[in-house]
Protein backbone atom coordinates (compact mmCIF):
# COMPACT_ATOMS: atom_id res chain seq x y z
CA UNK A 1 -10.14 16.44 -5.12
CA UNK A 2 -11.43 12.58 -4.91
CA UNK A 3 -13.43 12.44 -1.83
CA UNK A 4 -12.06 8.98 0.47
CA UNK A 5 -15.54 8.67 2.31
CA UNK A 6 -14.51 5.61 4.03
CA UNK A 7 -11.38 6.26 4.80
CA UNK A 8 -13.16 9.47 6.85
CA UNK A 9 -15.55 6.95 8.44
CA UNK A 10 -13.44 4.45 9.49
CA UNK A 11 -10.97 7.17 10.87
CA UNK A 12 -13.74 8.87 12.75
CA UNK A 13 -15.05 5.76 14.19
CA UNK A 14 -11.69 4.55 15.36
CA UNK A 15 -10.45 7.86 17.65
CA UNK A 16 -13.84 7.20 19.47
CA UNK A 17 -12.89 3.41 20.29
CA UNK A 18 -8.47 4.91 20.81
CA UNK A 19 -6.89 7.70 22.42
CA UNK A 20 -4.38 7.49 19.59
CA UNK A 21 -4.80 6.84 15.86
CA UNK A 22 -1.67 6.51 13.47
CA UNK A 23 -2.37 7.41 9.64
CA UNK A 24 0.21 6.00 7.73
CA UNK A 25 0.81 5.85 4.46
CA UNK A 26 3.77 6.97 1.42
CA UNK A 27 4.46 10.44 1.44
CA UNK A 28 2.28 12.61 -1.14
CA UNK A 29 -0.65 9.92 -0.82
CA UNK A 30 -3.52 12.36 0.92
CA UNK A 31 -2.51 11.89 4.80
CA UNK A 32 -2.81 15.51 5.02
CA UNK A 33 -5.55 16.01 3.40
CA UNK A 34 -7.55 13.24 4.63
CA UNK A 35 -6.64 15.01 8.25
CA UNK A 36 -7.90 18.17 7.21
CA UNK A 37 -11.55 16.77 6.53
CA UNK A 38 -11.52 14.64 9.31
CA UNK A 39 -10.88 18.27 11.26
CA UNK A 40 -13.28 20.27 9.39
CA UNK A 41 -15.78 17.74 10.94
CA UNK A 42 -14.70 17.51 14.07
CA UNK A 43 -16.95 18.68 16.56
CA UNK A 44 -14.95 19.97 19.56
CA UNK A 45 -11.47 22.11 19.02
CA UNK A 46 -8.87 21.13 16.86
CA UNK A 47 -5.07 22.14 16.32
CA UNK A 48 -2.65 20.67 14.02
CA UNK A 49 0.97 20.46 14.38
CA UNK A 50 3.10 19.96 11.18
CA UNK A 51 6.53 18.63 12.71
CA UNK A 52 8.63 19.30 9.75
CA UNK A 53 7.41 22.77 9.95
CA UNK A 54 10.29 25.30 11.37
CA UNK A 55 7.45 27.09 13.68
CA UNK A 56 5.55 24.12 15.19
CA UNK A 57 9.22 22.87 15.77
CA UNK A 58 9.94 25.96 17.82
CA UNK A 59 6.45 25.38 19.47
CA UNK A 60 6.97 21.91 20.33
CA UNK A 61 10.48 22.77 22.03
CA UNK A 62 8.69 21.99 25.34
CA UNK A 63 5.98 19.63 24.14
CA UNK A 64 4.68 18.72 27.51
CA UNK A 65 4.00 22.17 28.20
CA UNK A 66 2.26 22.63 24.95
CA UNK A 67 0.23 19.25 24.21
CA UNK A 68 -1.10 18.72 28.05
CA UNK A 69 -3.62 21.34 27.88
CA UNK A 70 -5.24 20.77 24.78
CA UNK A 71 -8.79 19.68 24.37
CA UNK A 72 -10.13 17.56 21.68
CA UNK A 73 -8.34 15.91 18.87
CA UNK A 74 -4.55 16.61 17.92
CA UNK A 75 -3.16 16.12 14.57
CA UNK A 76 1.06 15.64 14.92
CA UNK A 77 1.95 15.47 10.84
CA UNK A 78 4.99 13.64 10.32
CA UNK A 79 5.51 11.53 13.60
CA UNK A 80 8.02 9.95 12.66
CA UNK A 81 10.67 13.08 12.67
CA UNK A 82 9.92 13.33 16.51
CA UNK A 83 10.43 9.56 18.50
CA UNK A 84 10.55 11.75 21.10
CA UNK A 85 6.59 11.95 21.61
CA UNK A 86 6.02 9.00 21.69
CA UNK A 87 6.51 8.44 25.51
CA UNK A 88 4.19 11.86 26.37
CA UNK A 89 1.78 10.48 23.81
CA UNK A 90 1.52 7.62 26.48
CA UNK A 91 1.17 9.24 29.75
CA UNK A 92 -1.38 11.91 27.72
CA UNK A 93 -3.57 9.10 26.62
CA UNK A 94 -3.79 7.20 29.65
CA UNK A 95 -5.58 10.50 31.07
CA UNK A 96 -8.78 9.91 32.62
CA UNK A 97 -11.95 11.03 31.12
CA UNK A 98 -9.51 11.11 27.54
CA UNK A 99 -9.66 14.79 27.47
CA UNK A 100 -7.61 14.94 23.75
CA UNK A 101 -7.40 12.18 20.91
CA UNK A 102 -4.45 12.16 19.01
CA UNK A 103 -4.16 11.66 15.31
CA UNK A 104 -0.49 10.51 13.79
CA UNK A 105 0.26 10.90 10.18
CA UNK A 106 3.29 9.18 9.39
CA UNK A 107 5.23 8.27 6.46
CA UNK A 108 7.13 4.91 7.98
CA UNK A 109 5.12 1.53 8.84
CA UNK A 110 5.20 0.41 12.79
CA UNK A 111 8.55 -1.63 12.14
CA UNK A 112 10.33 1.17 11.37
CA UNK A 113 8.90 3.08 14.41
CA UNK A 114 9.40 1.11 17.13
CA UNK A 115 8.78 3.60 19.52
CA UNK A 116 5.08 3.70 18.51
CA UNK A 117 4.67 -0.30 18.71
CA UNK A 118 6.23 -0.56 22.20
CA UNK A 119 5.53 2.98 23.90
CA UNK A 120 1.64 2.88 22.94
CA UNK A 121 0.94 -0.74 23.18
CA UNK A 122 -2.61 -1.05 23.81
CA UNK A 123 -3.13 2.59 23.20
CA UNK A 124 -2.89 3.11 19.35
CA UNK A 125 -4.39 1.93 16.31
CA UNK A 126 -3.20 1.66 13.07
CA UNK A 127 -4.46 2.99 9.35
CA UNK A 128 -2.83 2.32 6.47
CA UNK A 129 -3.70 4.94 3.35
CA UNK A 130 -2.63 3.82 0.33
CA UNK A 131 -3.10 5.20 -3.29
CA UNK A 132 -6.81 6.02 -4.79
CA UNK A 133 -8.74 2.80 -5.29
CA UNK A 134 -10.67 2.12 -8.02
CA UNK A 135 -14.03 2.73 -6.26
CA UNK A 136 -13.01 6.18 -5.27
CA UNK A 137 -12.14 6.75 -8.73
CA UNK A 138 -15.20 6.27 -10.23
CA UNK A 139 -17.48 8.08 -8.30
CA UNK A 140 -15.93 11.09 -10.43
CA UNK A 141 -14.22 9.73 -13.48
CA UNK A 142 -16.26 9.57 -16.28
CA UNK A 143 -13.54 8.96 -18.88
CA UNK A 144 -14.21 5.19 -20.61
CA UNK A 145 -10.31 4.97 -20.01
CA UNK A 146 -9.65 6.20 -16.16
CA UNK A 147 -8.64 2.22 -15.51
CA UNK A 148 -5.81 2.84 -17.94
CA UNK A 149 -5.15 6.00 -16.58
CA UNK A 150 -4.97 4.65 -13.12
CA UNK A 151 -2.69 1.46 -13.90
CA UNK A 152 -0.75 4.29 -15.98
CA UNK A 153 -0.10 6.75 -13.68
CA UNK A 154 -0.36 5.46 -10.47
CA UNK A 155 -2.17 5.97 -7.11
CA UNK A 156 -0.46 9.17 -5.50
CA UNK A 157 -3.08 11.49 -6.27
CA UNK A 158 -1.00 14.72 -8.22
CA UNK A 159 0.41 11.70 -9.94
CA UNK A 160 -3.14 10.44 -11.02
CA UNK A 161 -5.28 13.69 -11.40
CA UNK A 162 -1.70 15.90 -13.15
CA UNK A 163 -3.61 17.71 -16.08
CA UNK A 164 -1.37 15.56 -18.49
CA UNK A 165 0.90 12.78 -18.98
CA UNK A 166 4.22 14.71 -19.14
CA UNK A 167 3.12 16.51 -16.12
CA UNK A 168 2.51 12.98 -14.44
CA UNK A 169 5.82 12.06 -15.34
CA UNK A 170 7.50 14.51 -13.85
CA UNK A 171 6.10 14.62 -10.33
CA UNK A 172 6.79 10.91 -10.00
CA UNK A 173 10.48 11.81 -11.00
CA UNK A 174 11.20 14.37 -8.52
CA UNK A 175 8.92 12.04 -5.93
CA UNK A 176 11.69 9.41 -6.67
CA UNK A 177 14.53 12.14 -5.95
CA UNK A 178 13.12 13.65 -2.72
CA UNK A 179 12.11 10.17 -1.22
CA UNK A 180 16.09 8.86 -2.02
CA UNK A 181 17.78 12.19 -1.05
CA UNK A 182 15.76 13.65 1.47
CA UNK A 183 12.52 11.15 3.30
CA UNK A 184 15.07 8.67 3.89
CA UNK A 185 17.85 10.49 5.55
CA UNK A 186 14.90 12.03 8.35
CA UNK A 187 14.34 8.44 9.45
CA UNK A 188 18.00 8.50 9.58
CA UNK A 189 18.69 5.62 6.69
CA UNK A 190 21.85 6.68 6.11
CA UNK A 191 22.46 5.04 2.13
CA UNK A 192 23.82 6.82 -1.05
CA UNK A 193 20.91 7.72 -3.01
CA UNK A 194 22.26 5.90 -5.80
CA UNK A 195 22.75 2.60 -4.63
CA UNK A 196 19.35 2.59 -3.63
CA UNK A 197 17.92 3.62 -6.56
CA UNK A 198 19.94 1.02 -8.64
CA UNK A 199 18.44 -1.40 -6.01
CA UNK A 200 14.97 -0.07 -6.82
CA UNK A 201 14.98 0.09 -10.12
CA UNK A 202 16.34 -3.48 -10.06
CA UNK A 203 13.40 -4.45 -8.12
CA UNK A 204 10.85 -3.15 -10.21
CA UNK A 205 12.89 -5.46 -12.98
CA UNK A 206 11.58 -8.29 -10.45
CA UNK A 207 8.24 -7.11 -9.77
CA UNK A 208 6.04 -10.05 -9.40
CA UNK A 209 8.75 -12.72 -9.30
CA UNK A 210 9.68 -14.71 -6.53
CA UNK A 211 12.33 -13.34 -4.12
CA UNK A 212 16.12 -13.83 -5.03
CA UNK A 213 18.50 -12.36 -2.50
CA UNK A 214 21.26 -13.78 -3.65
CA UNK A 215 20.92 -12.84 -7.60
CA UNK A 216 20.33 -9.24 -6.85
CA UNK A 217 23.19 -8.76 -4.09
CA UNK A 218 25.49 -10.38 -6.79
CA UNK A 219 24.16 -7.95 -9.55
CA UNK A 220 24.98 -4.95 -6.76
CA UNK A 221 27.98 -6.23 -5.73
CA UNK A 222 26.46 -6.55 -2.10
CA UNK A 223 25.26 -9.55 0.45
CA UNK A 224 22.49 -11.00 0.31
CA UNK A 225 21.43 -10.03 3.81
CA UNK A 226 22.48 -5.68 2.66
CA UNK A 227 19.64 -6.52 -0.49
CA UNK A 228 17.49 -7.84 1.91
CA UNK A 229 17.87 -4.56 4.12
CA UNK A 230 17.28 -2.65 1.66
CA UNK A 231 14.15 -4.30 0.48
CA UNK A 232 13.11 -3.64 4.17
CA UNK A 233 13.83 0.06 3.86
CA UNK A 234 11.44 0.34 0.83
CA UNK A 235 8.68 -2.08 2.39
CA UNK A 236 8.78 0.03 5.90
CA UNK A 237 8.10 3.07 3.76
CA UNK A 238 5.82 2.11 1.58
CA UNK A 239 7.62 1.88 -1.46
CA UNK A 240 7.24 -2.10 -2.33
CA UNK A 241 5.43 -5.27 -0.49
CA UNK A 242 5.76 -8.64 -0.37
CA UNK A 243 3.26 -11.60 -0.89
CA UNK A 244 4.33 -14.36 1.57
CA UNK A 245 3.81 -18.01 0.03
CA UNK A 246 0.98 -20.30 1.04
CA UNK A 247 2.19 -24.23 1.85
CA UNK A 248 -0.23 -26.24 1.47
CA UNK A 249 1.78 -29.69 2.44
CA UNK A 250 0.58 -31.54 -0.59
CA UNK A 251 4.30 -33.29 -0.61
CA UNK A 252 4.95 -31.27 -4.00
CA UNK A 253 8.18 -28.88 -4.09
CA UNK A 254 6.35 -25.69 -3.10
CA UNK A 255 7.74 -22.33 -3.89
CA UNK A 256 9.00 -20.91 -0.36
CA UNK A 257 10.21 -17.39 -1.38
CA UNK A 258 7.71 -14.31 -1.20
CA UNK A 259 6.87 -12.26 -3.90
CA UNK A 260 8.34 -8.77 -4.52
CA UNK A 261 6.39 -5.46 -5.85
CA UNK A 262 6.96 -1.82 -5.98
CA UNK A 263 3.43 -0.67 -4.34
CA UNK A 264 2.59 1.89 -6.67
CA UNK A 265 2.51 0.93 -10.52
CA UNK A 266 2.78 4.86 -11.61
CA UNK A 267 6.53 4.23 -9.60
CA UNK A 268 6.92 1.30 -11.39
CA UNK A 269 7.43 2.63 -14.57
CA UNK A 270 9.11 5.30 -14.22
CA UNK A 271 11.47 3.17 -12.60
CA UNK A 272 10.88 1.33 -15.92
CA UNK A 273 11.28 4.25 -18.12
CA UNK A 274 8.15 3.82 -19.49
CA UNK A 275 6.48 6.98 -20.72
CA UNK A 276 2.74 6.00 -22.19
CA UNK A 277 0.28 3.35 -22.58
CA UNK A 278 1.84 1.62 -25.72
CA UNK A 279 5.32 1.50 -24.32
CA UNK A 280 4.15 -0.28 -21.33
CA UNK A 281 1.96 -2.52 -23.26
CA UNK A 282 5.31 -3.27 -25.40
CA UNK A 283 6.99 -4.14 -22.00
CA UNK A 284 8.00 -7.39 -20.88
CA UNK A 285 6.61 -6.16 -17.26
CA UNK A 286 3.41 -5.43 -18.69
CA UNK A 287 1.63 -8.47 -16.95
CA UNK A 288 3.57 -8.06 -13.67
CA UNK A 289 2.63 -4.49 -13.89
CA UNK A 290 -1.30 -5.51 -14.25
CA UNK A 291 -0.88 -7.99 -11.33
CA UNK A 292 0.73 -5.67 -8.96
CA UNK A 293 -2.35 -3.16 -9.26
CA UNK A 294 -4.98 -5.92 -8.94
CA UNK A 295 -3.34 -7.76 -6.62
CA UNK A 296 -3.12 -4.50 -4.31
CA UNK A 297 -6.96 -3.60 -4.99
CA UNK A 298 -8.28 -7.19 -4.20
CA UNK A 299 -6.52 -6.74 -0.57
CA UNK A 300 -7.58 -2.83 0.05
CA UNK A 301 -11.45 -4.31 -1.41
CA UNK A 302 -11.31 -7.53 1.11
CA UNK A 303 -9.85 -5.17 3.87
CA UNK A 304 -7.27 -8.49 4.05
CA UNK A 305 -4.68 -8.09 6.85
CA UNK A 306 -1.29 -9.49 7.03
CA UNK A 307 -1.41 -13.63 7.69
CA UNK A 308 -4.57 -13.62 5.24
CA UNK A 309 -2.93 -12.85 2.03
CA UNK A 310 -0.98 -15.29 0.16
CA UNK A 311 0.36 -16.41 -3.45
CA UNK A 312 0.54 -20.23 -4.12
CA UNK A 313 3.09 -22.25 -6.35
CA UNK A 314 4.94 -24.99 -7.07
CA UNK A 315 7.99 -26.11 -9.23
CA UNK A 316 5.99 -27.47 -11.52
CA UNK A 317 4.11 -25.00 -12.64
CA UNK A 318 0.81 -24.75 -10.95
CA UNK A 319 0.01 -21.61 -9.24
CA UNK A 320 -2.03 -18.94 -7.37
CA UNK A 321 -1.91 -15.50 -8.18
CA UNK A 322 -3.83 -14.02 -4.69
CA UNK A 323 -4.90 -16.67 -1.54
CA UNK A 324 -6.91 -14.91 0.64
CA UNK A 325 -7.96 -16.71 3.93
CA UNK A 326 -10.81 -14.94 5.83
CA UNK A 327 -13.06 -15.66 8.04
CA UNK A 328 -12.86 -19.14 7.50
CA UNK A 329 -13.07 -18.91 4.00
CA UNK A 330 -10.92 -19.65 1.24
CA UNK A 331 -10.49 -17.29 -1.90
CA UNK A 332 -8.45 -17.44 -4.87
CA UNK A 333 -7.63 -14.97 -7.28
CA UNK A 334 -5.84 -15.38 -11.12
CA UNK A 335 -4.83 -11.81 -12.68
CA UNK A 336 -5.13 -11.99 -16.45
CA UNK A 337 -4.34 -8.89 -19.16
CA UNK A 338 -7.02 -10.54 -21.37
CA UNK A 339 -10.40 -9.59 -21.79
CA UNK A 340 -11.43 -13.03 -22.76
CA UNK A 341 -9.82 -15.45 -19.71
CA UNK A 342 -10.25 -19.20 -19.94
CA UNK A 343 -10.04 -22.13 -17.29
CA UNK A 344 -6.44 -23.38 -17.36
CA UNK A 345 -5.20 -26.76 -16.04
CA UNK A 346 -3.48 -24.55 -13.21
CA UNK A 347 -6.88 -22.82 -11.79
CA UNK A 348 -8.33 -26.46 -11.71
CA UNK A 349 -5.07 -27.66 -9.01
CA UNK A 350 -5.37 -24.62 -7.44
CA UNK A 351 -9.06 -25.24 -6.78
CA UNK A 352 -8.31 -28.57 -5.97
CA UNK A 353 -5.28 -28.91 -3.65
CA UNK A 354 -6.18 -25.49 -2.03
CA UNK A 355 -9.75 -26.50 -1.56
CA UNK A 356 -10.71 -22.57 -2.61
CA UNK A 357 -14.61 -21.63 -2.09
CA UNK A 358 -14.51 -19.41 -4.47
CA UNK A 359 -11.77 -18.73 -7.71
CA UNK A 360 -12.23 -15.21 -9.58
CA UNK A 361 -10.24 -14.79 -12.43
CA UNK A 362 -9.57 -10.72 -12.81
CA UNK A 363 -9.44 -9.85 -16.24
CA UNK A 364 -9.16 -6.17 -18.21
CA UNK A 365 -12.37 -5.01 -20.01
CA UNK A 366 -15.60 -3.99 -18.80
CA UNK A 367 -19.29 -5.53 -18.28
CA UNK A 368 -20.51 -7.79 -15.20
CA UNK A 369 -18.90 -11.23 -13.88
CA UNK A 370 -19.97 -14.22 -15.41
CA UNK A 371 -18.87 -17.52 -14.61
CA UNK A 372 -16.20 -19.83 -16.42
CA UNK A 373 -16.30 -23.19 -14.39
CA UNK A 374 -17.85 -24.38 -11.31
CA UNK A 375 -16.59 -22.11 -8.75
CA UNK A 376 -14.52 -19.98 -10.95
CA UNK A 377 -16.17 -16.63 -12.16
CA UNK A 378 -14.51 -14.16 -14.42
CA UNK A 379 -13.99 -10.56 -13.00
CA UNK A 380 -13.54 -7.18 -15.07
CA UNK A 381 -11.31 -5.24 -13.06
CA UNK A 382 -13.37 -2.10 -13.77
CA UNK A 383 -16.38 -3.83 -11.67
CA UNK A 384 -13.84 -4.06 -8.61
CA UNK A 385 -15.04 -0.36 -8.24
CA UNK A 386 -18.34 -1.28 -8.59
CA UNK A 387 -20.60 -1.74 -4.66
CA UNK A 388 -21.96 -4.65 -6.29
CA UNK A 389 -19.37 -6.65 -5.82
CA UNK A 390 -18.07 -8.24 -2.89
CA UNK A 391 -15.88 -11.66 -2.72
């Protein structure tokens, strides 16, 4: 097991400050477990209801009868298989005195739970879990090639720690098959499993291009606006994000359309059909694959929010692999598979027309930053997981 300290810390310090904290994450990326610290921990009474399980179903026939009385925190596993809750949840936390906190794990983001957005408005917090970061990783790796590993294999953590490749393999597959034939029907998504898996699979053919709605509803034979529901369906679970654009109003023809991912690069190539290091490296989504992680690690390390991340571009060439725009500060971010990354004519207009603080150019390998330009400093990616470093 790969302790998540701060995930711990910054779930324990937000159900003191909320009568209600939501956990959310993919399925199979630690909610669970993560819970079950946070309880062992806990310093008053806990009990932990598991709503897909047939016995806290039959418990929670009459859930006002059950959860009113309870003391301390309360841990509902798979929220969002019971909307029902969610107005109890509200008159329970608007108790005086707060006699129970609540902790939510659930498996869909707030847009696809509307309930949780509107019923607990003011009430609720949100945590997003997402695979193991690279910081986590190396407190207990101490393989030279766990970066690999982890851009290999993934995130989800039986995915990451499976005892070999093959074994790796395989629990992404069936992950693939119960997230298209059975997660998706309980939020009741009602899509052959097939079509959405051609759309995925698509998508991770697109991974790290620019949105094209149109291109992939004619390759499915669909609308552009049924594509663009389905790439909802996968972003409200977890399964792929976009990065909007940045405009910048220089009077140049800026790209407008966000950029697609899958989240997880272990899903990524399986989608792929890629099977080991070399075959990926062979792969004409090789670099897309490399930016996806990094791009992903950069916003879990910055703790970046939605309406601070960006990518920048235009027509003619120039672009920005990561904006980030925090606390009144402007950072860029290039995402090179080299471990020898030079200035290019494009970092200089990004710098430039962006007026970025700061440039770091991400690159594979290992060793400390050192810089390449005024105001642009190369990055190994393996020092990401390294305290030392903050943007």
């Amino acid at each position: 097991m790969i302790p998540r300290q701060i995930h711990l810390e910054q779930l324990t310090d937000r159900l003191v400050n909320f009568p209600v904290v939501a956990l959310l994450g993919p399925r199979q990326v630690g909610k669970t477990t993560l819970a079950r610290q946070l309880a062992a921990q806990w310093s008053g009474p806990v009990k932990h209801f598991d709503l897909e399980d047939p016995e806290d179903q039959a418990r929670l026939t009459d859930p006002a009868f059950v959860l009113r009385p309870l003391r301390g925190l309360v841990v509902l596993d798979e929220i969002q298989t019971r909307p029902d809750l969610f107005p109890l949840l509200r008159v329970l936390a608007d108790r005086p005195d707060t006699p129970a906190r609540f902790l939510l794990l659930g498996s869909a983001a707030p847009e696809l739970m509307r309930h949780t957005a509107e019923t607990l408005a003011g009430r609720v917090v949100f945590h997003e879990l997402d695979g193991l970061a690279l910081d986590e990783i190396a407190l207990v790796q101490a393989n030279a090639d766990w970066l690999d590993d982890r851009w290999l294999r993934g995130g989800f953590p039986r995915a990451l720690l499976a005892k070999n490749l093959a074994g790796s393999r395989e629990w992404r597959e069936a992950f693939i098959r119960t997230y298209l034939e059975r997660d998706l029907p309980q939020l009741g998504i009602s899509l052959p499993a097939l079509t959405l898996r051609r759309f995925w699979t698509m998508l991770a053919h697109y991974h790290g291009q620019t949105w094209n709605g149109s291109e992939l509803g004619r390759a499915l034979g669909v609308s552009d606006k049924t594509v663009s529901r389905y790439l909802d369906i996968l972003e409200g679970t977890y399964m792929a994000f976009r990065l909007p654009p940045w405009s910048a109003n220089v009077g140049k023809r800026e790209v407008k359309s966000p950029k697609v991912y899958v989240s997880d690069s272990g899903i990524l190539h399986s989608l792929l059909g890629l099977g080991s290091l070399d075959d990926l490296l062979a792969h004409p989504k090789c670099g897309a694959s490399w930016e996806g992680l990094i791009v992903r690690e950069i916003i879990r390390r910055t703790a970046a929010r939605r309406g601070e991340i960006f990518f920048w571009g235009v027509h003619t060439g120039a672009e920005l692999d990561l904006l980030i725009h925090q606390n009144g500060r402007r950072l860029g971010f290039e995402i090179k598979l080299t471990r020898s990354p030079k200035v290019t004519s494009s970092m200089r207009s990004a710098q430039e027309i962006l007026g970025l603080d700061q440039l770091y150019v991400i690159c594979h390998g290992t060793g400390e930053p050192w810089p390449l330009a005024e105001g642009i400093t190369a990055v190994p990616a393996i020092y990401m997981a390294s305290p030392l470093w903050i943007p």
